[in-house]
PDB file of N, CA and C in Angstrom:
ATOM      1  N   UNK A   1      -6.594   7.674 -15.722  1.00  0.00           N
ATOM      2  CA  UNK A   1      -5.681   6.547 -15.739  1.00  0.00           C
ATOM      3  C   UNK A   1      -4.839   6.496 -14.463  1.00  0.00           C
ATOM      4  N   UNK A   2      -4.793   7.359 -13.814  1.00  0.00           N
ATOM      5  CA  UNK A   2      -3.883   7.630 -12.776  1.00  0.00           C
ATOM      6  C   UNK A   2      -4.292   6.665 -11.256  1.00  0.00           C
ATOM      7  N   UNK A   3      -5.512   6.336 -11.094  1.00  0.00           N
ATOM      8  CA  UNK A   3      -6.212   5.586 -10.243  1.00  0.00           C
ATOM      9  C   UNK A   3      -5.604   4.620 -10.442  1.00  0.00           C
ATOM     10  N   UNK A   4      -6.337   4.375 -11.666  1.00  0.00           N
ATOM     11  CA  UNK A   4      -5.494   2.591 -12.114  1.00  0.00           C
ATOM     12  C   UNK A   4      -4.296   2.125 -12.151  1.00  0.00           C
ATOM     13  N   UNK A   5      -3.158   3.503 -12.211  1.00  0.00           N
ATOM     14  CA  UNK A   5      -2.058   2.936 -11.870  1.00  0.00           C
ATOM     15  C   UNK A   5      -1.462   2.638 -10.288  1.00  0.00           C
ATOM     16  N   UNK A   6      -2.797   3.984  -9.829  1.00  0.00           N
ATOM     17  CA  UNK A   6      -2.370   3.905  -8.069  1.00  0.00           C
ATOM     18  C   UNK A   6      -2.858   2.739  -7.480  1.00  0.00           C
ATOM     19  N   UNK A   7      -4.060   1.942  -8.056  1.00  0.00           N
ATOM     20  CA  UNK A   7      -4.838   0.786  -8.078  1.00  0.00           C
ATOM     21  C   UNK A   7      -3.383  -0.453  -8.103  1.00  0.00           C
ATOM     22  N   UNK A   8      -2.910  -0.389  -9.033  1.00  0.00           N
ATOM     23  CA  UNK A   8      -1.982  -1.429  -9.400  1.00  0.00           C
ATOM     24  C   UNK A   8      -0.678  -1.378  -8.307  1.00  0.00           C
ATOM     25  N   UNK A   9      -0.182  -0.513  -8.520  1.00  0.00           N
ATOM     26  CA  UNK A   9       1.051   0.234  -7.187  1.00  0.00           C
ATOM     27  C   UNK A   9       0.453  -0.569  -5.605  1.00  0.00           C
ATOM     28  N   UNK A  10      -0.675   0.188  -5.420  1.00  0.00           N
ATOM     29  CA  UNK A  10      -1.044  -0.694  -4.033  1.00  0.00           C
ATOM     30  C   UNK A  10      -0.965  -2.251  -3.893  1.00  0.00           C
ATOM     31  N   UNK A  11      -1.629  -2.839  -4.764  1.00  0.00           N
ATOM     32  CA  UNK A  11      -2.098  -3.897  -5.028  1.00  0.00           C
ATOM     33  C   UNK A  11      -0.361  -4.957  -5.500  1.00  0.00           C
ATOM     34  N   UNK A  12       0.667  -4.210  -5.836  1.00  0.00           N
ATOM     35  CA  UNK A  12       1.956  -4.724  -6.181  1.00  0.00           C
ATOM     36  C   UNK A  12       1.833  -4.633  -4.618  1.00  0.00           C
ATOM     37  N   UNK A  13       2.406  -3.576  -3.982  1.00  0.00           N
ATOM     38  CA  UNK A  13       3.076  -3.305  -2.799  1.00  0.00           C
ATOM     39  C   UNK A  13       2.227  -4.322  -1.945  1.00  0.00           C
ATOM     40  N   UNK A  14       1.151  -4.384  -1.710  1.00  0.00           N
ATOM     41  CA  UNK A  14       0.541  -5.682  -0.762  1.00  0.00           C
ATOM     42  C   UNK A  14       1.368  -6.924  -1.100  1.00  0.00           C
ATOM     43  N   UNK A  15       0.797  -7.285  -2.390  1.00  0.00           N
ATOM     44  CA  UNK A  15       1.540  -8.565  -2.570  1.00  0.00           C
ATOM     45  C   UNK A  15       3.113  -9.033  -2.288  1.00  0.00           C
ATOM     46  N   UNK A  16       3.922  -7.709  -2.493  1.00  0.00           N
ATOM     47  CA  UNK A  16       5.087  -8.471  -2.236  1.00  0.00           C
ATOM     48  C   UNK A  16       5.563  -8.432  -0.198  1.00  0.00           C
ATOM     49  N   UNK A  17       4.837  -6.913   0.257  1.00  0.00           N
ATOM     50  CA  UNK A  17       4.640  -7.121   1.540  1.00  0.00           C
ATOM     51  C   UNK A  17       4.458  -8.266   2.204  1.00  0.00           C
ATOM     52  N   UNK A  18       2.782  -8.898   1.649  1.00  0.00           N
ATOM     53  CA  UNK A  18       2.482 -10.272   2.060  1.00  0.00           C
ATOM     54  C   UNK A  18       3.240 -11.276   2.136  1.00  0.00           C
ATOM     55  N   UNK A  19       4.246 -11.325   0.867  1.00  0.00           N
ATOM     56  CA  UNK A  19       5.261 -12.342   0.515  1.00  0.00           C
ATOM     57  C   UNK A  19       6.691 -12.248   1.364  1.00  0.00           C
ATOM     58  N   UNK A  20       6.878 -11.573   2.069  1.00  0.00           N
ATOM     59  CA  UNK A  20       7.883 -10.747   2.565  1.00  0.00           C
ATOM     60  C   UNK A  20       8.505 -12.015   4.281  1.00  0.00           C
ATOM     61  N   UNK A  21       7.536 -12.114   4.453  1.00  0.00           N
ATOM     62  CA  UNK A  21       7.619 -12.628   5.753  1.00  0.00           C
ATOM     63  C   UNK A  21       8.211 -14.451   5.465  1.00  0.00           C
ATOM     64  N   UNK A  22       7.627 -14.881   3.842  1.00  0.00           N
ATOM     65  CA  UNK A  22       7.571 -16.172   3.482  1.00  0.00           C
ATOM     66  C   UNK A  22       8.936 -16.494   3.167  1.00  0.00           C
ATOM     67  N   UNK A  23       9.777 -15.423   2.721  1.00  0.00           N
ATOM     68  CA  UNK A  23      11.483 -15.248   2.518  1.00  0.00           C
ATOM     69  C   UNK A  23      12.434 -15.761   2.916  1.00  0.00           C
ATOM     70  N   UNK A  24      11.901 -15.974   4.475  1.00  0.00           N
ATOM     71  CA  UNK A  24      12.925 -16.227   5.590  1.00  0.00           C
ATOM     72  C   UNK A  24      14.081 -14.961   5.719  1.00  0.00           C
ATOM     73  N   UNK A  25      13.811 -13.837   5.770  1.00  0.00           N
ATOM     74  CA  UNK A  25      15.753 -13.314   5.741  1.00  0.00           C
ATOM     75  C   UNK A  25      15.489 -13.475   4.485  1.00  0.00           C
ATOM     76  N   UNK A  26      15.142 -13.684   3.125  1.00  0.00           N
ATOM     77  CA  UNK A  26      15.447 -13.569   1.619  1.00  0.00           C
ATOM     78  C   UNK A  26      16.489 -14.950   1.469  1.00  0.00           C
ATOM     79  N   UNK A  27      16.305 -15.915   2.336  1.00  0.00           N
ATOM     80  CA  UNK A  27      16.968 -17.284   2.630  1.00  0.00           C
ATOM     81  C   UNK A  27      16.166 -18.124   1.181  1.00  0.00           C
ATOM     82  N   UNK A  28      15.033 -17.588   0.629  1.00  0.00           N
ATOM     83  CA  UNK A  28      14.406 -18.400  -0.109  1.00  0.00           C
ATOM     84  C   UNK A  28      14.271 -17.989  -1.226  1.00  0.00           C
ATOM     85  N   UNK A  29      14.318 -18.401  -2.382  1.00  0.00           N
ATOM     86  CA  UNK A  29      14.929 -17.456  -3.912  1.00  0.00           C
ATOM     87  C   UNK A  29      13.314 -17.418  -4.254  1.00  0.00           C
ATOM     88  N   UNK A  30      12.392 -18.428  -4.376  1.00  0.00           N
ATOM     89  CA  UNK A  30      11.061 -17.620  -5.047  1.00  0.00           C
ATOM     90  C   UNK A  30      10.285 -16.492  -4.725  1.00  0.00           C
ATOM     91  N   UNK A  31       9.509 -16.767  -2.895  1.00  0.00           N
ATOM     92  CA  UNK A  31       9.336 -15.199  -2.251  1.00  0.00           C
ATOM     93  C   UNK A  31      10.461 -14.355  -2.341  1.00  0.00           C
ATOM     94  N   UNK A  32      11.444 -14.231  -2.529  1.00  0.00           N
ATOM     95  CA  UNK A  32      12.556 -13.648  -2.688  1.00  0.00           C
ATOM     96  C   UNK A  32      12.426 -12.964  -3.712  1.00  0.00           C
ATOM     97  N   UNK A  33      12.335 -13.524  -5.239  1.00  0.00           N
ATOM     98  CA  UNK A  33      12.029 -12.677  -6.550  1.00  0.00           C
ATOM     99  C   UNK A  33      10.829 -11.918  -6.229  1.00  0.00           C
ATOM    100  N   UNK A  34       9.272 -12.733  -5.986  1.00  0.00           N
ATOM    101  CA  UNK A  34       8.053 -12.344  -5.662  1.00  0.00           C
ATOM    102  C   UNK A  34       8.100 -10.855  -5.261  1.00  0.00           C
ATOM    103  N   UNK A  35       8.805 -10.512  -3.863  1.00  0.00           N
ATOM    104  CA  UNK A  35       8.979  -9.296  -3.551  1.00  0.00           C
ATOM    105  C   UNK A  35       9.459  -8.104  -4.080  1.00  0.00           C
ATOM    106  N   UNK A  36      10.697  -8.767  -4.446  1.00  0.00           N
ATOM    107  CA  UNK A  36      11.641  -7.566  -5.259  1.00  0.00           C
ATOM    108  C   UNK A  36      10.840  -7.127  -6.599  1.00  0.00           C
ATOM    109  N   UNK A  37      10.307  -8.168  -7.679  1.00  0.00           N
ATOM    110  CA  UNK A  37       9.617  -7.552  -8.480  1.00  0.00           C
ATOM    111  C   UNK A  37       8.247  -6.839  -7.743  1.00  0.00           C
ATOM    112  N   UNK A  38       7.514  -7.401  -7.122  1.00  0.00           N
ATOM    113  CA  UNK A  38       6.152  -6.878  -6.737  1.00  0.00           C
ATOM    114  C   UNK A  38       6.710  -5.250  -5.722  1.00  0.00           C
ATOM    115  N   UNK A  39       8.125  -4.964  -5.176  1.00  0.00           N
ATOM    116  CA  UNK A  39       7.992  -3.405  -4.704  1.00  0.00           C
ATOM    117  C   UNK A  39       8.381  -2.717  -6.158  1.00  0.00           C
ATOM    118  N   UNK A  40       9.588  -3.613  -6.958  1.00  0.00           N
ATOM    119  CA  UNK A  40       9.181  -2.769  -8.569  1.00  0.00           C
ATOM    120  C   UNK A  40       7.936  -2.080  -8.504  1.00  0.00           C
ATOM    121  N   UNK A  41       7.656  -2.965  -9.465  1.00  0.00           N
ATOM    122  CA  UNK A  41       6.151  -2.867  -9.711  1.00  0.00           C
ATOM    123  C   UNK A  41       5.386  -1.461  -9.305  1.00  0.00           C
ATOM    124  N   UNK A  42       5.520  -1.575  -7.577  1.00  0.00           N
ATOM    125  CA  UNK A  42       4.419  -0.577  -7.295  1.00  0.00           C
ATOM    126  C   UNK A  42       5.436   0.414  -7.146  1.00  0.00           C
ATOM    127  N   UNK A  43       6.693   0.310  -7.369  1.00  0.00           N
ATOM    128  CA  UNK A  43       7.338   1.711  -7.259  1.00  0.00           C
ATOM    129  C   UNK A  43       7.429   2.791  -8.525  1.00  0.00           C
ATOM    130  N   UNK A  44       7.236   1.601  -9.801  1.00  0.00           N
ATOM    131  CA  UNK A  44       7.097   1.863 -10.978  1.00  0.00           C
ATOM    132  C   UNK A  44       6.025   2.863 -11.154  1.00  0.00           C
ATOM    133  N   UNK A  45       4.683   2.315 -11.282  1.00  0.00           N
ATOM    134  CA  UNK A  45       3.077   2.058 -11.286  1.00  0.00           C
ATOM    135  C   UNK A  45       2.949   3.895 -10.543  1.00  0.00           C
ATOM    136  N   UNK A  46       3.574   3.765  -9.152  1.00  0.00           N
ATOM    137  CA  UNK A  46       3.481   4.825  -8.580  1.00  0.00           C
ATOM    138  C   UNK A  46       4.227   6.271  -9.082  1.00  0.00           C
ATOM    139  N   UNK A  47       5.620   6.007  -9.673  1.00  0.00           N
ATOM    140  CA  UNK A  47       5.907   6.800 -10.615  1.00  0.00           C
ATOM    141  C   UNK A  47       5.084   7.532 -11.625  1.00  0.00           C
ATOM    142  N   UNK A  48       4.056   6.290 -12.493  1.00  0.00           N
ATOM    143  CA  UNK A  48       3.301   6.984 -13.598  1.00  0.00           C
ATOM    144  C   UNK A  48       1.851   7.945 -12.667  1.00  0.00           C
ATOM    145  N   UNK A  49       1.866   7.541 -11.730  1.00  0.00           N
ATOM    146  CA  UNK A  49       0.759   8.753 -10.442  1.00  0.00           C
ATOM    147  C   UNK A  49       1.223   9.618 -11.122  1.00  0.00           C
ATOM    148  N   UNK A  50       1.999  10.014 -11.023  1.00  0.00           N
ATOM    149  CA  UNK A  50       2.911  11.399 -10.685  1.00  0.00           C
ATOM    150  C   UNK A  50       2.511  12.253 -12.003  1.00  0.00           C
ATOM    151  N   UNK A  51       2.300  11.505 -12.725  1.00  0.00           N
ATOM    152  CA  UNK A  51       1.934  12.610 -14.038  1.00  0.00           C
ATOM    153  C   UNK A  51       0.359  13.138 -13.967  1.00  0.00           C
ATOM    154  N   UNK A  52       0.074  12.749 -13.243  1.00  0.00           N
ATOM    155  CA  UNK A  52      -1.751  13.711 -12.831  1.00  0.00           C
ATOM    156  C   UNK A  52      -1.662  13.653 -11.292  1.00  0.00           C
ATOM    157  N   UNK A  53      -1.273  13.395 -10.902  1.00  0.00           N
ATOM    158  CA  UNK A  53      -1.340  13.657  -9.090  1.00  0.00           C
ATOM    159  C   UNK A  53      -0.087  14.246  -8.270  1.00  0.00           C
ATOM    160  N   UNK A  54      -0.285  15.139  -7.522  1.00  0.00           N
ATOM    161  CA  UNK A  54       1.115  15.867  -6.403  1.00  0.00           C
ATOM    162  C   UNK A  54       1.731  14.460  -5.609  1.00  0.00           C
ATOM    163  N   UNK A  55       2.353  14.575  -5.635  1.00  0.00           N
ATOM    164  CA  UNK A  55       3.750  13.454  -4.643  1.00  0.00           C
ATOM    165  C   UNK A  55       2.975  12.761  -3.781  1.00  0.00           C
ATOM    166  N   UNK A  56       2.609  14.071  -2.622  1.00  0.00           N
ATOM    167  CA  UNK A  56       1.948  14.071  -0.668  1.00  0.00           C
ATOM    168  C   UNK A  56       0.811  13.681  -1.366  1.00  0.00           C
ATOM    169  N   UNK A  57      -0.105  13.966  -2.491  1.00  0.00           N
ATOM    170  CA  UNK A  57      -1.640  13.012  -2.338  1.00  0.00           C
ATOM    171  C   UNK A  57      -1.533  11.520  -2.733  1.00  0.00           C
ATOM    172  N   UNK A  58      -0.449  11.331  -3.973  1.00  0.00           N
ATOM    173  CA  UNK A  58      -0.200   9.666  -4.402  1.00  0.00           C
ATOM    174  C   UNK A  58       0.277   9.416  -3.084  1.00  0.00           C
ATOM    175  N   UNK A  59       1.582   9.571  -2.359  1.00  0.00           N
ATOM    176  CA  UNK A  59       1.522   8.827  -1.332  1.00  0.00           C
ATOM    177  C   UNK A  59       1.291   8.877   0.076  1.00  0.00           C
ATOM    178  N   UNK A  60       0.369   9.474   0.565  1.00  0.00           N
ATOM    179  CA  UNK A  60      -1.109   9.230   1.408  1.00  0.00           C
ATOM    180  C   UNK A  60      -1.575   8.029   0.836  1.00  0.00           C
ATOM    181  N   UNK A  61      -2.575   8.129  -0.779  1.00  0.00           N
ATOM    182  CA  UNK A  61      -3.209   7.166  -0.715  1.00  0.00           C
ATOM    183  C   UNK A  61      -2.566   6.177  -0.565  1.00  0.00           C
ATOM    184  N   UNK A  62      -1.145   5.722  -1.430  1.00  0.00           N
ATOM    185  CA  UNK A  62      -0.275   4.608  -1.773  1.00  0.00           C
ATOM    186  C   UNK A  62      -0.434   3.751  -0.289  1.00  0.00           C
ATOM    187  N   UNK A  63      -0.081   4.860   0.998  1.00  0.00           N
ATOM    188  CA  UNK A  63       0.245   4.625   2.011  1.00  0.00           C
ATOM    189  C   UNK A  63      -0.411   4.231   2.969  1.00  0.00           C
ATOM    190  N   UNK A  64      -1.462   4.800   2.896  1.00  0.00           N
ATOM    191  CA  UNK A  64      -3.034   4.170   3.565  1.00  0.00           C
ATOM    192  C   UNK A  64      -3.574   3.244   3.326  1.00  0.00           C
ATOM    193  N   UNK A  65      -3.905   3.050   2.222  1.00  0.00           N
ATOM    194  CA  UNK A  65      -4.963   1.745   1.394  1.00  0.00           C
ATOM    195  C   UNK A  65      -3.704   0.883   2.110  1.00  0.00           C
ATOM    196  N   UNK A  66      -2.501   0.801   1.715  1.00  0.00           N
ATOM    197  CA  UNK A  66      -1.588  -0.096   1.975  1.00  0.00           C
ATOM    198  C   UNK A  66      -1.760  -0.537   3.164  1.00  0.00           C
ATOM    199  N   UNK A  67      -1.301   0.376   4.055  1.00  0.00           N
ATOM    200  CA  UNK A  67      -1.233  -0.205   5.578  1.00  0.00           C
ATOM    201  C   UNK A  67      -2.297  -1.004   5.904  1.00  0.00           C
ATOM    202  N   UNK A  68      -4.168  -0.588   5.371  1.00  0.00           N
ATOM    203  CA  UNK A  68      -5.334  -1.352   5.990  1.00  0.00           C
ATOM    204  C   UNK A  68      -5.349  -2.753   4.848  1.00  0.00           C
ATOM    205  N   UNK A  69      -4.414  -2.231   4.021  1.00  0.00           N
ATOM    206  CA  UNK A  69      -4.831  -3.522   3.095  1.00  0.00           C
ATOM    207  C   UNK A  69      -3.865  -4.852   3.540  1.00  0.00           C
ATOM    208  N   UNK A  70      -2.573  -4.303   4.164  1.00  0.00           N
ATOM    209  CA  UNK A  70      -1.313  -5.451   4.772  1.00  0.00           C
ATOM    210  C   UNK A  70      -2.011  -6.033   5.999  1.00  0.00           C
ATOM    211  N   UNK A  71      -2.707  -4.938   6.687  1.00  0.00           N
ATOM    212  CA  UNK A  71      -3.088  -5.906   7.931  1.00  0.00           C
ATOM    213  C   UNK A  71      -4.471  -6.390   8.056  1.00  0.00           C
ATOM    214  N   UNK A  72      -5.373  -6.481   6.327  1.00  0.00           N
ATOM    215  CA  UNK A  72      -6.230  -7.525   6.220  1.00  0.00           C
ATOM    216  C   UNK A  72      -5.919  -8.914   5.946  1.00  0.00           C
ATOM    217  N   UNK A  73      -5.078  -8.542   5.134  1.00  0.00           N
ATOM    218  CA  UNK A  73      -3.962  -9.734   4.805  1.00  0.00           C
ATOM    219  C   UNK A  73      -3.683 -10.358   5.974  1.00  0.00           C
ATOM    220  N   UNK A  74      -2.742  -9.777   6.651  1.00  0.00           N
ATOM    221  CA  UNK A  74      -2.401 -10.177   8.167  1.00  0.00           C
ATOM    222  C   UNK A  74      -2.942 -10.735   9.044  1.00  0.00           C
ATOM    223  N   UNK A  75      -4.030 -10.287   9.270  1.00  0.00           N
ATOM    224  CA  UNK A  75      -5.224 -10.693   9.714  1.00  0.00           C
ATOM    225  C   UNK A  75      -5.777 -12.354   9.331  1.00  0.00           C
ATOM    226  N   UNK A  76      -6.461 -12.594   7.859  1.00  0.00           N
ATOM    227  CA  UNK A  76      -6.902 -12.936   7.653  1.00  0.00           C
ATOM    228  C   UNK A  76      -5.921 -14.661   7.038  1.00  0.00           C
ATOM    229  N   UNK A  77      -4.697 -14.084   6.486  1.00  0.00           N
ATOM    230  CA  UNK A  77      -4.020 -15.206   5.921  1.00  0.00           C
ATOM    231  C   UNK A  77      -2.989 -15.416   7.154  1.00  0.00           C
ATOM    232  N   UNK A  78      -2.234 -14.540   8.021  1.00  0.00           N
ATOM    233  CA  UNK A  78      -1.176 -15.172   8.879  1.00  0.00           C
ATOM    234  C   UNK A  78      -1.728 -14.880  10.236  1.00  0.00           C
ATOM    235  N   UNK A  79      -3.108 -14.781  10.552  1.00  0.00           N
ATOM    236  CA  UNK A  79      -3.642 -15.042  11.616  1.00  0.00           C
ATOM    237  C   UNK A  79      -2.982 -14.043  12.438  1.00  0.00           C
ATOM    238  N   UNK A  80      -2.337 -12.771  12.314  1.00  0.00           N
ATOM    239  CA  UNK A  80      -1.843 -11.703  13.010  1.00  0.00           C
ATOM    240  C   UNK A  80      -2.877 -10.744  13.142  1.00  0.00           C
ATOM    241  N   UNK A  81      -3.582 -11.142  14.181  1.00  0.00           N
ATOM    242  CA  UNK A  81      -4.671 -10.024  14.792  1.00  0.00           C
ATOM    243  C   UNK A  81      -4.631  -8.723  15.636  1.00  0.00           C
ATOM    244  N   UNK A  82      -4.804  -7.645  14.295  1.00  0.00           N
ATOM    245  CA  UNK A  82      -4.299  -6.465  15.227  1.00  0.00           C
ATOM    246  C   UNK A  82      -5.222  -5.819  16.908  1.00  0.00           C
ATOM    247  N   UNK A  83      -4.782  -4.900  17.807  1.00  0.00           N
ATOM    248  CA  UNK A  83      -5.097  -5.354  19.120  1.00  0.00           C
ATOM    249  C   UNK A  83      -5.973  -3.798  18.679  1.00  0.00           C
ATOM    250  N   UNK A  84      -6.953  -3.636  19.517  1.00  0.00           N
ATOM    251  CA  UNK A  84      -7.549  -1.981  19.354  1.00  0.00           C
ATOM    252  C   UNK A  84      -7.029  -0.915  19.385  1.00  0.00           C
ATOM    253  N   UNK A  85      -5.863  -0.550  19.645  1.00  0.00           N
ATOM    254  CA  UNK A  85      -4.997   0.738  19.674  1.00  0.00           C
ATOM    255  C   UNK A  85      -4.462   0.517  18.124  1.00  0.00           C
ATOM    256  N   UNK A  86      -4.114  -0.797  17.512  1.00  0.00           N
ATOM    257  CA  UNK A  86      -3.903  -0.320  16.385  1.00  0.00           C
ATOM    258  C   UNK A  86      -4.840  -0.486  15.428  1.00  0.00           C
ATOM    259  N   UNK A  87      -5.916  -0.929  15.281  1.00  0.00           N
ATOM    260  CA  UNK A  87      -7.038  -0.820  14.771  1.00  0.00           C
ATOM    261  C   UNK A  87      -7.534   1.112  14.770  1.00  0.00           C
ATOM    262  N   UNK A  88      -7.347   1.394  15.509  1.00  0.00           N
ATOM    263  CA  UNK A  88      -8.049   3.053  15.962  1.00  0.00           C
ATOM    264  C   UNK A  88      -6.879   3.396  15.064  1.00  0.00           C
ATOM    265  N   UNK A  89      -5.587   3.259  15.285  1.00  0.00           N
ATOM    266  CA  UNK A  89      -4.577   4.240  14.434  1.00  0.00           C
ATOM    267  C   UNK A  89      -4.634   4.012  12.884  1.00  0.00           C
ATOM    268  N   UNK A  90      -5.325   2.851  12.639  1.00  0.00           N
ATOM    269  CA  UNK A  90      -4.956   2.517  11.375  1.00  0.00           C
ATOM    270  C   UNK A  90      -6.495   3.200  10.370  1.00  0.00           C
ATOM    271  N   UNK A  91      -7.378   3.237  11.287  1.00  0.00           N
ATOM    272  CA  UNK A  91      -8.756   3.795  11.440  1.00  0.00           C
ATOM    273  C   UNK A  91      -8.266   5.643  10.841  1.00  0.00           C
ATOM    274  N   UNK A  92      -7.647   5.975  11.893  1.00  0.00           N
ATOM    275  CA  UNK A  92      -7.393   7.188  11.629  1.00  0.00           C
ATOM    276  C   UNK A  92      -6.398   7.627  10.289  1.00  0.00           C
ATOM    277  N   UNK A  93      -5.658   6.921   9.566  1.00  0.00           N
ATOM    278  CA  UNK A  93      -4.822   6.614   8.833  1.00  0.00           C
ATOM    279  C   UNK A  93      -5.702   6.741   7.644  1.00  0.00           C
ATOM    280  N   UNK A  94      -6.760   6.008   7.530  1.00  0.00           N
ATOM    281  CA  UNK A  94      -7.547   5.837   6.283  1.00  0.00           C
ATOM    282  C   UNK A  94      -8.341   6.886   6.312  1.00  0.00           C
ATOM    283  N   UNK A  95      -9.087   7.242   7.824  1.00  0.00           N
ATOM    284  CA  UNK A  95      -9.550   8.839   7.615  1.00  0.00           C
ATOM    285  C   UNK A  95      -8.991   9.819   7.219  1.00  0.00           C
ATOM    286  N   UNK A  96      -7.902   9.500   6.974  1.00  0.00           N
ATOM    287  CA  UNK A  96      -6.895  11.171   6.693  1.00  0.00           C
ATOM    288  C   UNK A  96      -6.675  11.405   4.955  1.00  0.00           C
ATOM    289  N   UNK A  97      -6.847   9.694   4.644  1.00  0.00           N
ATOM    290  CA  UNK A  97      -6.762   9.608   3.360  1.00  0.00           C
ATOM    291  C   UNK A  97      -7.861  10.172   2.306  1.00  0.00           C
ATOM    292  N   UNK A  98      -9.109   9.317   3.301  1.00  0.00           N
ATOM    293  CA  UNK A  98     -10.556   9.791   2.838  1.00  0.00           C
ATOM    294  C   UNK A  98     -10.174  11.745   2.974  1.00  0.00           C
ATOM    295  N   UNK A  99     -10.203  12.462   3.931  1.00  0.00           N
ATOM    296  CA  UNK A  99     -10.319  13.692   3.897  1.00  0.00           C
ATOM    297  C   UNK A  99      -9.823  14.318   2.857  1.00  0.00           C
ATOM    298  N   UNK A 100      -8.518  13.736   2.631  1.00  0.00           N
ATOM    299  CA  UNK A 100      -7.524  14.649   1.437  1.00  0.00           C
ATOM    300  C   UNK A 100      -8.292  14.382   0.102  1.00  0.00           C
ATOM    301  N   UNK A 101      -9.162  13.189   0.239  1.00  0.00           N
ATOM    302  CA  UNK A 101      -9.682  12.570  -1.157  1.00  0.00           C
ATOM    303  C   UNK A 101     -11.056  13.499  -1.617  1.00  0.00           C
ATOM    304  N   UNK A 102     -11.105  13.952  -0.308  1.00  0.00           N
ATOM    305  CA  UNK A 102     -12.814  14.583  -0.333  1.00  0.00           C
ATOM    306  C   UNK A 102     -12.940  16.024  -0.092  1.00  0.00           C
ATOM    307  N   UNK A 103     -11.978  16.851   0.816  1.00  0.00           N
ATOM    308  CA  UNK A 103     -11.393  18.092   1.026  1.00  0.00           C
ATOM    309  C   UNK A 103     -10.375  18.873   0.245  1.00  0.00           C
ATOM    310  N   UNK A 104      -9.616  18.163   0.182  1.00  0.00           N
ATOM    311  CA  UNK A 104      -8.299  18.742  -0.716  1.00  0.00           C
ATOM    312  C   UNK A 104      -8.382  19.303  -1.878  1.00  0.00           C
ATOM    313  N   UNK A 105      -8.020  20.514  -1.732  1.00  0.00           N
ATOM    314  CA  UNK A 105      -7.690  21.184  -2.783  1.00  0.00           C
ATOM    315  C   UNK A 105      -6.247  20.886  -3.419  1.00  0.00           C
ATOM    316  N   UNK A 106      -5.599  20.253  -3.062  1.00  0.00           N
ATOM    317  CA  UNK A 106      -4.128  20.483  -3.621  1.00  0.00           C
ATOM    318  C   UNK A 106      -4.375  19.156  -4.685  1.00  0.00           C
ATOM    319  N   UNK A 107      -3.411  19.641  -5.827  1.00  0.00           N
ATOM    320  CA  UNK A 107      -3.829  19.519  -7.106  1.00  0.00           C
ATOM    321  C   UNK A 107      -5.060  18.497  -7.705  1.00  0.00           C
ATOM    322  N   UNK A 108      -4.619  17.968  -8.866  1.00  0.00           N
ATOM    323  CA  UNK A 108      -6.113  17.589  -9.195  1.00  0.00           C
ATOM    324  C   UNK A 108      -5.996  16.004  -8.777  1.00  0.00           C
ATOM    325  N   UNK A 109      -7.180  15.478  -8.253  1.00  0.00           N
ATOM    326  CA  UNK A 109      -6.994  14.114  -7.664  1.00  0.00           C
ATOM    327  C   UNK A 109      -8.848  14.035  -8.150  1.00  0.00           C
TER     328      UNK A 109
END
């Protein structure tokens, strides 16, 4: 069950990320709620990790998937095209995630 909540956590945290920029400054009350509940959400979601997964492995993944998942978004809906230096870092970001996912011994994941 613990996936699925880390599944949900990410998937909050994108969305209100995404929504974040639409705010103005938080000048605008709907993206405004949008956000605040959607970092709930994944701050919540990410809490229930914690009962089968160590802290440092939930947030790696939380933190990874996130970052490549904000700047597909980015990419794709606000036309913010990342340049190759951050493509490579963000590259390396998700490799580190994959390793801990596939190497790691520290607790059970």
């Amino acid at each position: 069950m613990g996936y699925w909540y880390l599944v949900i956590a990410i998937l909050s945290e994108v969305i209100a990320t995404s929504a974040l920029k639409s705010t103005e400054e938080f000048t605008r009350f709907w993206p405004s709620v949008l956000v605040v509940i959607g970092y709930a959400a994944s701050i919540y979601f990410l809490a229930l990790v914690l009962r089968s997964m160590p802290v440092g492995i939930a947030y790696a993944i939380w933190a990874g998937v996130g970052v490549a998942a904000i700047v597909a978004v980015g990419a794709v809906v606000l036309k913010e095209v990342p340049d190759w230096p951050a493509i490579i870092g963000m590259t390396m970001i998700v490799g580190g995630v994959v390793v801990i996912n596939l190497f790691s011994t520290t607790g059970s994941h």
